[in-house]
Protein backbone atom coordinates (compact mmCIF):
# COMPACT_ATOMS: atom_id res chain seq x y z
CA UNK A 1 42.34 187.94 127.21
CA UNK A 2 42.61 190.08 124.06
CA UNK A 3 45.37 191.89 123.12
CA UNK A 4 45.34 195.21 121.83
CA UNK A 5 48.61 196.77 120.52
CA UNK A 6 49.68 198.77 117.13
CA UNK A 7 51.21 196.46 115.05
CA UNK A 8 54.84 196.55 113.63
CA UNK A 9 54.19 197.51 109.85
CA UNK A 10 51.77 201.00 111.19
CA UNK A 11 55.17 201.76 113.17
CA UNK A 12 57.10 201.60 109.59
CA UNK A 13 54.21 203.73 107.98
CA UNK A 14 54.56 206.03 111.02
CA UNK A 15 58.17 206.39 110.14
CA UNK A 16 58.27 206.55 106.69
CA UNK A 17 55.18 209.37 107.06
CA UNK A 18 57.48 211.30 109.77
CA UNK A 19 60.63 211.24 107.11
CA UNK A 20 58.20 212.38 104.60
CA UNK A 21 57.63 215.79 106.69
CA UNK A 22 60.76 216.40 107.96
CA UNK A 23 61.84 216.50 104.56
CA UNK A 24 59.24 219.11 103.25
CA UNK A 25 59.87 221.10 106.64
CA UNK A 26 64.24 220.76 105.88
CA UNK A 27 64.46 219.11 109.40
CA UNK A 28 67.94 216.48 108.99
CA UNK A 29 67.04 214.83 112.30
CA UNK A 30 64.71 215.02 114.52
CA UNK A 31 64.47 213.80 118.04
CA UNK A 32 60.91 213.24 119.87
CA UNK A 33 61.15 213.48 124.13
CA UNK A 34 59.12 212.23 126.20
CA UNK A 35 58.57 211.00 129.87
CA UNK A 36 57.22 209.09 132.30
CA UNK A 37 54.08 211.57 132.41
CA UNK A 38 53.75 212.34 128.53
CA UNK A 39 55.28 209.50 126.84
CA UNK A 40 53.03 210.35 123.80
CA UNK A 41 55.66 211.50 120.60
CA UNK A 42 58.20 208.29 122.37
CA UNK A 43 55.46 205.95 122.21
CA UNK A 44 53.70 206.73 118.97
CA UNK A 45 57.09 206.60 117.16
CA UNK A 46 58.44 202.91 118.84
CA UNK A 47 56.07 201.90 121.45
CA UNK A 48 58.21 202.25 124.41
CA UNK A 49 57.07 204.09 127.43
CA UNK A 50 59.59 205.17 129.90
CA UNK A 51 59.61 205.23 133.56
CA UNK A 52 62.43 206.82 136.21
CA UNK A 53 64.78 207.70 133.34
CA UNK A 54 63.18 209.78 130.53
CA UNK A 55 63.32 208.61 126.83
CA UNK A 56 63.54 209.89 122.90
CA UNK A 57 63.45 208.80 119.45
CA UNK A 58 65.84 210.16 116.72
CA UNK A 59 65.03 209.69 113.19
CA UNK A 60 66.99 210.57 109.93
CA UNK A 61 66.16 211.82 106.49
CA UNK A 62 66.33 207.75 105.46
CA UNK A 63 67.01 204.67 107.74
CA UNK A 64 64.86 203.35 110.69
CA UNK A 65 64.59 205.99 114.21
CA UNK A 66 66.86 205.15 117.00
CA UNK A 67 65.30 204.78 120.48
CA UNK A 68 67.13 206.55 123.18
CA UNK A 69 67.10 205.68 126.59
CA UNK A 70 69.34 206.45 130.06
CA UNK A 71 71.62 203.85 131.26
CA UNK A 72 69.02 201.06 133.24
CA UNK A 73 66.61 200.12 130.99
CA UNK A 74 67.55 198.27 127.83
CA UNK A 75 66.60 194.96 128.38
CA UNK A 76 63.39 196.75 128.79
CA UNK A 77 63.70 198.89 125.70
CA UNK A 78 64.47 195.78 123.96
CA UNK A 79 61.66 193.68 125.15
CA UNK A 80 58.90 196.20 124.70
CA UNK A 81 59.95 198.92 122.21
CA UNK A 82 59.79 198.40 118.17
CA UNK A 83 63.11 199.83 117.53
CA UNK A 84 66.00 197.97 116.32
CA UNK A 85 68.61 200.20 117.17
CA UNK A 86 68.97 201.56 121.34
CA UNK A 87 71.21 203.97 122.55
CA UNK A 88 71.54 204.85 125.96
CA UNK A 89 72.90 208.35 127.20
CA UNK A 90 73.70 209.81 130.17
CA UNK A 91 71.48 212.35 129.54
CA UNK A 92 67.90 210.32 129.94
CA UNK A 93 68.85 208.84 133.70
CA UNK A 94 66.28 209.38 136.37
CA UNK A 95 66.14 212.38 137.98
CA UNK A 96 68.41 211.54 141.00
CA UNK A 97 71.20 212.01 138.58
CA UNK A 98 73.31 208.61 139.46
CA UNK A 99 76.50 208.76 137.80
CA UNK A 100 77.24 205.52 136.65
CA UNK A 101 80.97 205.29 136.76
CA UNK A 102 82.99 202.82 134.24
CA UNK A 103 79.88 202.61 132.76
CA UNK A 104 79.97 203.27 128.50
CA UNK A 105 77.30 205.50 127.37
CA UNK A 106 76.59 207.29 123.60
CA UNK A 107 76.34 210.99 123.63
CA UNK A 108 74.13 213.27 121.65
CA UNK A 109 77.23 213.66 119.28
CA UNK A 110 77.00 210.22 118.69
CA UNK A 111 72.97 210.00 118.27
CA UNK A 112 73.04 213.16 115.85
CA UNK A 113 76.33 211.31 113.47
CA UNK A 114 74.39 207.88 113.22
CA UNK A 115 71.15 209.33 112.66
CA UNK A 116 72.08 212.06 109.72
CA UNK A 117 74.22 208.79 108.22
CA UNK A 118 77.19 210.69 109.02
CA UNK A 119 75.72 213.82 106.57
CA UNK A 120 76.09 217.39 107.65
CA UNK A 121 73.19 218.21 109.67
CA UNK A 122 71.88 221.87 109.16
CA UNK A 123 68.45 222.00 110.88
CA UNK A 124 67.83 219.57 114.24
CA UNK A 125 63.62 219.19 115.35
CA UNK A 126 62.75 218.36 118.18
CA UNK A 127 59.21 217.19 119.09
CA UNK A 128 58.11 216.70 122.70
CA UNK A 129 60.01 220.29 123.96
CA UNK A 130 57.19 221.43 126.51
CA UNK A 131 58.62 218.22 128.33
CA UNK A 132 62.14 218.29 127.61
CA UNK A 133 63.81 219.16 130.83
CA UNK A 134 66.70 221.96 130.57
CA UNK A 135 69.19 219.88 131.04
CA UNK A 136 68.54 217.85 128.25
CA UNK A 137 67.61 220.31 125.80
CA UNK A 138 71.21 222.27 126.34
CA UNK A 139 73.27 218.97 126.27
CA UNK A 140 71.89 218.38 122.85
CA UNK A 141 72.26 222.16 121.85
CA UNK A 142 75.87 221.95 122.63
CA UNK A 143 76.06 218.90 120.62
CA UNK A 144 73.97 219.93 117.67
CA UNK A 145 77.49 222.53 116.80
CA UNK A 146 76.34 224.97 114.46
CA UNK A 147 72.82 223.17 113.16
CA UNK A 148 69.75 225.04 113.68
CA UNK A 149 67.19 223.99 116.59
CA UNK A 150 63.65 224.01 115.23
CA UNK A 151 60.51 223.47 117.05
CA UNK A 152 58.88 220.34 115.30
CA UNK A 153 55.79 219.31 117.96
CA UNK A 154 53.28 219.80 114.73
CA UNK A 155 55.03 217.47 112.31
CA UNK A 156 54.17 214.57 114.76
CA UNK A 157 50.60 216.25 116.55
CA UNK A 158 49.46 216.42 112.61
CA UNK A 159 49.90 212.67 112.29
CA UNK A 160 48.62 211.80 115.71
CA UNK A 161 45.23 213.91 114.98
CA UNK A 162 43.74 211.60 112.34
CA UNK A 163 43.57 208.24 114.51
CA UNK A 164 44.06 205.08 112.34
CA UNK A 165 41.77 201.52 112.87
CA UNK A 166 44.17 200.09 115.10
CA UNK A 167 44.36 203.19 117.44
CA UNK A 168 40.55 203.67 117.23
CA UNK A 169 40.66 199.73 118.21
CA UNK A 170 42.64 199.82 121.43
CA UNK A 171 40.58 203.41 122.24
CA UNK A 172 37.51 201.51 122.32
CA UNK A 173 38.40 198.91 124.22
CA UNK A 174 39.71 201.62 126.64
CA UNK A 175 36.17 203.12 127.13
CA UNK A 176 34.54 199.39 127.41
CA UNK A 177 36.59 198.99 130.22
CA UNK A 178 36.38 202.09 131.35
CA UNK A 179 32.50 201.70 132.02
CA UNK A 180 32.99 198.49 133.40
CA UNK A 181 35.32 200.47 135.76
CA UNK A 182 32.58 202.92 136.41
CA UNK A 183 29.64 200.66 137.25
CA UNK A 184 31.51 198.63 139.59
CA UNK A 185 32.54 201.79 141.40
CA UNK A 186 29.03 202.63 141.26
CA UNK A 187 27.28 199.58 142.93
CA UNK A 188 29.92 199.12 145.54
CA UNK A 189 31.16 202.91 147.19
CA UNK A 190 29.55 203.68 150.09
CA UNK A 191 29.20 206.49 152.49
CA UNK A 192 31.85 206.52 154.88
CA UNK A 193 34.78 205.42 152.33
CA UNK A 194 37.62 207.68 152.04
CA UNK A 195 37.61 209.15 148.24
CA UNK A 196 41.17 207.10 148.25
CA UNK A 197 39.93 204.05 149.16
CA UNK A 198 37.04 204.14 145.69
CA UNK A 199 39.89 205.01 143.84
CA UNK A 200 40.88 201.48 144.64
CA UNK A 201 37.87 200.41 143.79
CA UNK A 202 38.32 201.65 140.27
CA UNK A 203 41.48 200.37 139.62
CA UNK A 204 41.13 197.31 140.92
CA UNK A 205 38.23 196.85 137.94
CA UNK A 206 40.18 198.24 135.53
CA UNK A 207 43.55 195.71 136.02
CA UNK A 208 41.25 192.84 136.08
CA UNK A 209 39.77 193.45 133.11
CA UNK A 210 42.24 194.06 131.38
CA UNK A 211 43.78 197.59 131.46
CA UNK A 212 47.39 198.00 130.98
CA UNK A 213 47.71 201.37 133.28
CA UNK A 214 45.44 204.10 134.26
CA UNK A 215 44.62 206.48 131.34
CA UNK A 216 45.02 209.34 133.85
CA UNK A 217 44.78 210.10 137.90
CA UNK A 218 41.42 208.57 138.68
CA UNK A 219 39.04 211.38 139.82
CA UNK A 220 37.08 211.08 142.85
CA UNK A 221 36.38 213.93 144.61
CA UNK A 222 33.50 215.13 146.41
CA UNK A 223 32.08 218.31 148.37
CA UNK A 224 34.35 221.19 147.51
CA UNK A 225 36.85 219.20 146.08
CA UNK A 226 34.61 218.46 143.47
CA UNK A 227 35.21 222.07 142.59
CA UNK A 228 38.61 221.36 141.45
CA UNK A 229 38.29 220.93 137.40
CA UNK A 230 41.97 219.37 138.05
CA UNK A 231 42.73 217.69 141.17
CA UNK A 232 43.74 214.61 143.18
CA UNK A 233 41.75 212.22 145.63
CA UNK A 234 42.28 212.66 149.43
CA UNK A 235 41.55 210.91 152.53
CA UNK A 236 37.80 213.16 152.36
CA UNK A 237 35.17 210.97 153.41
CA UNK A 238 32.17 210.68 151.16
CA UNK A 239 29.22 212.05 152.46
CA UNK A 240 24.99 212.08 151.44
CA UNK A 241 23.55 214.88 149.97
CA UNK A 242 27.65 215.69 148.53
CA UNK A 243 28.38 215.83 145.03
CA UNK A 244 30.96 213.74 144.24
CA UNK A 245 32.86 213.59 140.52
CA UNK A 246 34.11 210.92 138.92
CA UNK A 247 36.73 210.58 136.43
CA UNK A 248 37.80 206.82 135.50
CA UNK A 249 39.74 206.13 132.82
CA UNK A 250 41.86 202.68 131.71
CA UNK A 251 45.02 202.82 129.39
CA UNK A 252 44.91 200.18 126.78
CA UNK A 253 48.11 199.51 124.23
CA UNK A 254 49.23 203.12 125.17
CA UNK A 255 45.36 204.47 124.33
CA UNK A 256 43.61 206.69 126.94
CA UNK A 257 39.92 207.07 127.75
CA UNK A 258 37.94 208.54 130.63
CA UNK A 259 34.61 208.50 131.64
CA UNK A 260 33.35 211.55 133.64
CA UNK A 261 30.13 211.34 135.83
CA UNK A 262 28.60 213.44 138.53
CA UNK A 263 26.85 211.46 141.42
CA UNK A 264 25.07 211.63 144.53
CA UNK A 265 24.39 209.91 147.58
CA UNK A 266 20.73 210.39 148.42
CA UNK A 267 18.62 213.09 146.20
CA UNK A 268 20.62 215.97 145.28
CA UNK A 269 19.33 219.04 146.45
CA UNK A 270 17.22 220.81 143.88
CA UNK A 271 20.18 223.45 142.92
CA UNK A 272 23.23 221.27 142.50
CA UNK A 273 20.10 218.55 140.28
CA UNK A 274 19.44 221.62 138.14
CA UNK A 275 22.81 222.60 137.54
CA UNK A 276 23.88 218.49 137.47
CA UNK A 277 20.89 218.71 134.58
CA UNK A 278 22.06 221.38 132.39
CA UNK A 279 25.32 220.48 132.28
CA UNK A 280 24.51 217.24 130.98
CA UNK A 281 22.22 218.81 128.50
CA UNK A 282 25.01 221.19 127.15
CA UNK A 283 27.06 218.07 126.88
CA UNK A 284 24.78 215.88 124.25
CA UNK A 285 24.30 219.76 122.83
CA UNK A 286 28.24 219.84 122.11
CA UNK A 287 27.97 216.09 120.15
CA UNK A 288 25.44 217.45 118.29
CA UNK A 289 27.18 220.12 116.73
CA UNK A 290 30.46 218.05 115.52
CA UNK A 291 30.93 216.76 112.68
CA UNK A 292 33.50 216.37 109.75
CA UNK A 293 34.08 219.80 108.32
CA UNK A 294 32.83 222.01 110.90
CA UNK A 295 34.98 224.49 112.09
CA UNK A 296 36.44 223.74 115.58
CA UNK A 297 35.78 227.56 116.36
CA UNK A 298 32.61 227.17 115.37
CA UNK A 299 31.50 224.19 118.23
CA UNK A 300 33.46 226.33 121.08
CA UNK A 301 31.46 229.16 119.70
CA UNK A 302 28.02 227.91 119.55
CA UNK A 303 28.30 225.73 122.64
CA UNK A 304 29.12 229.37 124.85
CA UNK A 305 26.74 231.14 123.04
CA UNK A 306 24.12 228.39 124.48
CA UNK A 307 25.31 228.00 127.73
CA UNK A 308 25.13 231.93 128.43
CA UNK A 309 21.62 231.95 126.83
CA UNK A 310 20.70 229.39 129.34
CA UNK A 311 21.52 231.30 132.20
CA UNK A 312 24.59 229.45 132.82
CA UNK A 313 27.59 231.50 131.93
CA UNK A 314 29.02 232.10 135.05
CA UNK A 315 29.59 228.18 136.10
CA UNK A 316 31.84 227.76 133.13
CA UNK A 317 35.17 227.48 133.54
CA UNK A 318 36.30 226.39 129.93
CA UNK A 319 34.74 224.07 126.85
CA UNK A 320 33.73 221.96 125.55
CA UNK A 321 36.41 219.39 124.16
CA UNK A 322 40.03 218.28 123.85
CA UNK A 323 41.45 215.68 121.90
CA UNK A 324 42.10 211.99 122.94
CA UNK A 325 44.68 209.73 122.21
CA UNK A 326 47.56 208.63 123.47
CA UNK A 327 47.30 211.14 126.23
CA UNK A 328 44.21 211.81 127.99
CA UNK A 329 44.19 215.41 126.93
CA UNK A 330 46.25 216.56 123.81
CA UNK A 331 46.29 218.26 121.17
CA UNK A 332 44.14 219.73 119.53
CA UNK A 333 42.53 221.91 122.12
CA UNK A 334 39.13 222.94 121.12
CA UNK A 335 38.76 226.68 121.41
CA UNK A 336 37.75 229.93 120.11
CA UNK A 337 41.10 230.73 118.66
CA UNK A 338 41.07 227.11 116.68
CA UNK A 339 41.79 227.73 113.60
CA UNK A 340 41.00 223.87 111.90
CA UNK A 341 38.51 221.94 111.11
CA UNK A 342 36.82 218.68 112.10
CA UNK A 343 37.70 215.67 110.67
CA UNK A 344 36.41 211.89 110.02
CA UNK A 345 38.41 210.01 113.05
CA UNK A 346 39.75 212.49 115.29
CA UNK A 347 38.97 211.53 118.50
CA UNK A 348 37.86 214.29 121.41
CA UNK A 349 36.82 214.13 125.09
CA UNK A 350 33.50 216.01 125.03
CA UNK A 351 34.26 217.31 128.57
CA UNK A 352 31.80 219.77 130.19
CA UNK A 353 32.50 221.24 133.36
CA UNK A 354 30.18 223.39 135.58
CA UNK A 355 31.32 224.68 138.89
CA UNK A 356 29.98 226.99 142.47
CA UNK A 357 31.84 227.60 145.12
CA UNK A 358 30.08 224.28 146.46
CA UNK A 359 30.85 221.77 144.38
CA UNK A 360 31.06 221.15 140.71
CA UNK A 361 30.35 218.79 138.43
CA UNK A 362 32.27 217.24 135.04
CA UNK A 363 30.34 215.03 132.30
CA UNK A 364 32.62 213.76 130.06
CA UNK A 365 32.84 211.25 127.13
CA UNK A 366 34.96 210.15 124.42
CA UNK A 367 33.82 210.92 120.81
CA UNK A 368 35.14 209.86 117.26
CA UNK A 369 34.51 212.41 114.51
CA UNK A 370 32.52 211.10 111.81
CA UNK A 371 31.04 212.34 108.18
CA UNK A 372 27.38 213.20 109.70
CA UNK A 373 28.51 213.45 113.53
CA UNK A 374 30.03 211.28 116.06
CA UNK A 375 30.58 208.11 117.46
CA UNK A 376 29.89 207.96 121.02
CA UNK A 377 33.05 205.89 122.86
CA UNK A 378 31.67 206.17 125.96
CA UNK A 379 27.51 206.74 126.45
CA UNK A 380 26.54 204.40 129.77
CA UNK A 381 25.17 206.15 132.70
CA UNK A 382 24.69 209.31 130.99
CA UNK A 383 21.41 209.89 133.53
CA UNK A 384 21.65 212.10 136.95
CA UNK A 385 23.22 209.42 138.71
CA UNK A 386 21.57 209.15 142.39
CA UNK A 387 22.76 206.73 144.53
């Protein structure tokens, strides 16, 4: 099987790129957070995804970033992560809060003195703070003395937004799987089957060919749960003549994907097969207005404007896209009050979503931003899908 992974010299160009802002933004040090749920900024900067304990990544005006992690997983760390140098604090155990006496552990004081090379450090980032649990964030206040605490998500979302070959790679081969996920689901759910039991279906496909993780909770939900733009599969029964939504997505060297289709048992009664219709409609519509240079205002704009025009205003719940990466949605959001443009290789989930009190219904696809429009990641079974 193929492996698909970011190589060690990106991670140094990731690095030395990261130094190169926090230097025009007078950051000193700068420590990314992340978790078992969004291990995005951790990951991107040293390839090591935590689980139970929570994990960071401090980096220094010059020398290589220092991976932090709580007290039980460094011969993980070391095995998986591309950092030479671990610490482990107290700070980043699991949420059961063990105390782990006679055990040695660094301390925040310690992180900040080896990453500022012993320097004075004036102003302390810290990317990954909308996930930063409190008692983290005051730990490392206390320890940060009289330095300045900046917000410093955007250094790191800035780099993340213009995808490089190798992530574009390992997104791709997300989607392929993805599909293959999706059309085994397809030819083998039945009526009858718990919506839990087809989300073993999915994942089943996805593991055996070749998925690392799941890219996100695997959507299946039918009837009115269907209505639920987020939600989580239950022990519902699938029924005919129920719309059911689908939302299958593999992980692939820390790369996301998901592939969104609505589907029926039997034919779909001739309201939820018009509004199952337009939605995919307003979905190629959204594709065809991206491209490198447009304004992201602009899409979010124009895409409304058309779905009110077709009579459909009052199914919408939000549009039409978020970006794609290493988590299944991050940013940037596309919206109204975007204020940037479109660029060759950012990557977006074209995700329309249509709802009644009924059921509702999400198409949704992975796109790459090109000069003249966009790669399609993700384009199989884009058809009304009647089982």
């Amino acid at each position: 099987m193929a492996q698909f992974s970011i190589p060690k010299p990106e991670f140094r160009r990731r690095w030395a790129t990261l130094r190169q802002a926090m230097a025009e933004a007078d950051i000193d040090v700068l420590i990314a957070h992340g978790d078992e749920a969004d291990p995005s900024n951790v990951r991107y900067l040293s390839d090591y995804w935590p689980l139970f304990e929570t994990g960071g990544v401090a980096l220094g005006r010059e020398g290589d970033p220092i991976l932090l992690i709580g007290p039980e997983t460094l011969t993980f760390a070391r095995d998986r992560g591309k950092c030479e140098s671990i610490m482990q604090l107290l700070e980043y155990r699991e949420s059961a809060e063990p105390e782990y006496p006679g055990v040695v552990l660094d301390t925040f004081r310690d992180v900040i003195a080896r990453a500022s090379g012993g320097r004075e450090v004036r102003r302390l980032g810290i990317a990954g703070l909308p996930v930063m649990p409190v008692t983290v964030y005051e730990s490392l206040r206390k320890a940060a003395g009289r330095a300045r605490i900046v917000r410093a998500d955007n250094l790191i979302v800035q780099m993340r937004t213009i995808k490089s070959a190798n992530e574009i790679r390992c997104m791709k081969e997300a989607f392929r799987i993805s599909e293959v996920a999706t059309e085994y689901v397809l030819n083998h759910m039945r009526p009858g089957m718990a919506e839990q039991q087809v989300v073993g279906l999915a994942q089943a496909a996805m593991y055996a060919n070749g998925a690392e993780y799941e890219g996100h909770p695997t959507y299946v939900l039918s009837g009115r749960n269907s209505t639920h733009a987020i939600g989580r599969p239950s022990a519902k029964v699938l029924r005919t003549g129920e719309l059911i939504q689908l939302n299958i997505g593999a992980l692939v060297g820390g790369y996301s994907s998901s592939v969104g289709r609505p589907v029926c048992f039997g034919k779909m009664p001739a309201k939820m097969r018009d509004l199952v219709s337009f939605g995919l409609e307003a979905h190629c519509k959204t594709a065809e207005m991206m491209r490198a240079g447009v304004p992201a205002a602009d899409v979010v704009t124009r895409f409304e404007e058309f779905v009110r025009a077709k009579g459909y205003g009052n199914f919408l719940l939000y549009g039409p896209c978020h970006a794609i990466g290493l988590m299944e949605v991050e940013r940037p959001w596309m919206e109204s009050s975007s204020r940037y443009p479109l660029a060759e290789n950012m990557t977006f989930q074209v995700d329309t979503f249509l709802y009644t009190k009924q059921f509702g219904l999400r198409w949704e696809n992975g796109v790459r931003v090109t000069k003249g429009g966009v790669e399609w990641l993700s384009s199989r079974f884009n058809e009304v899908l009647e089982l």
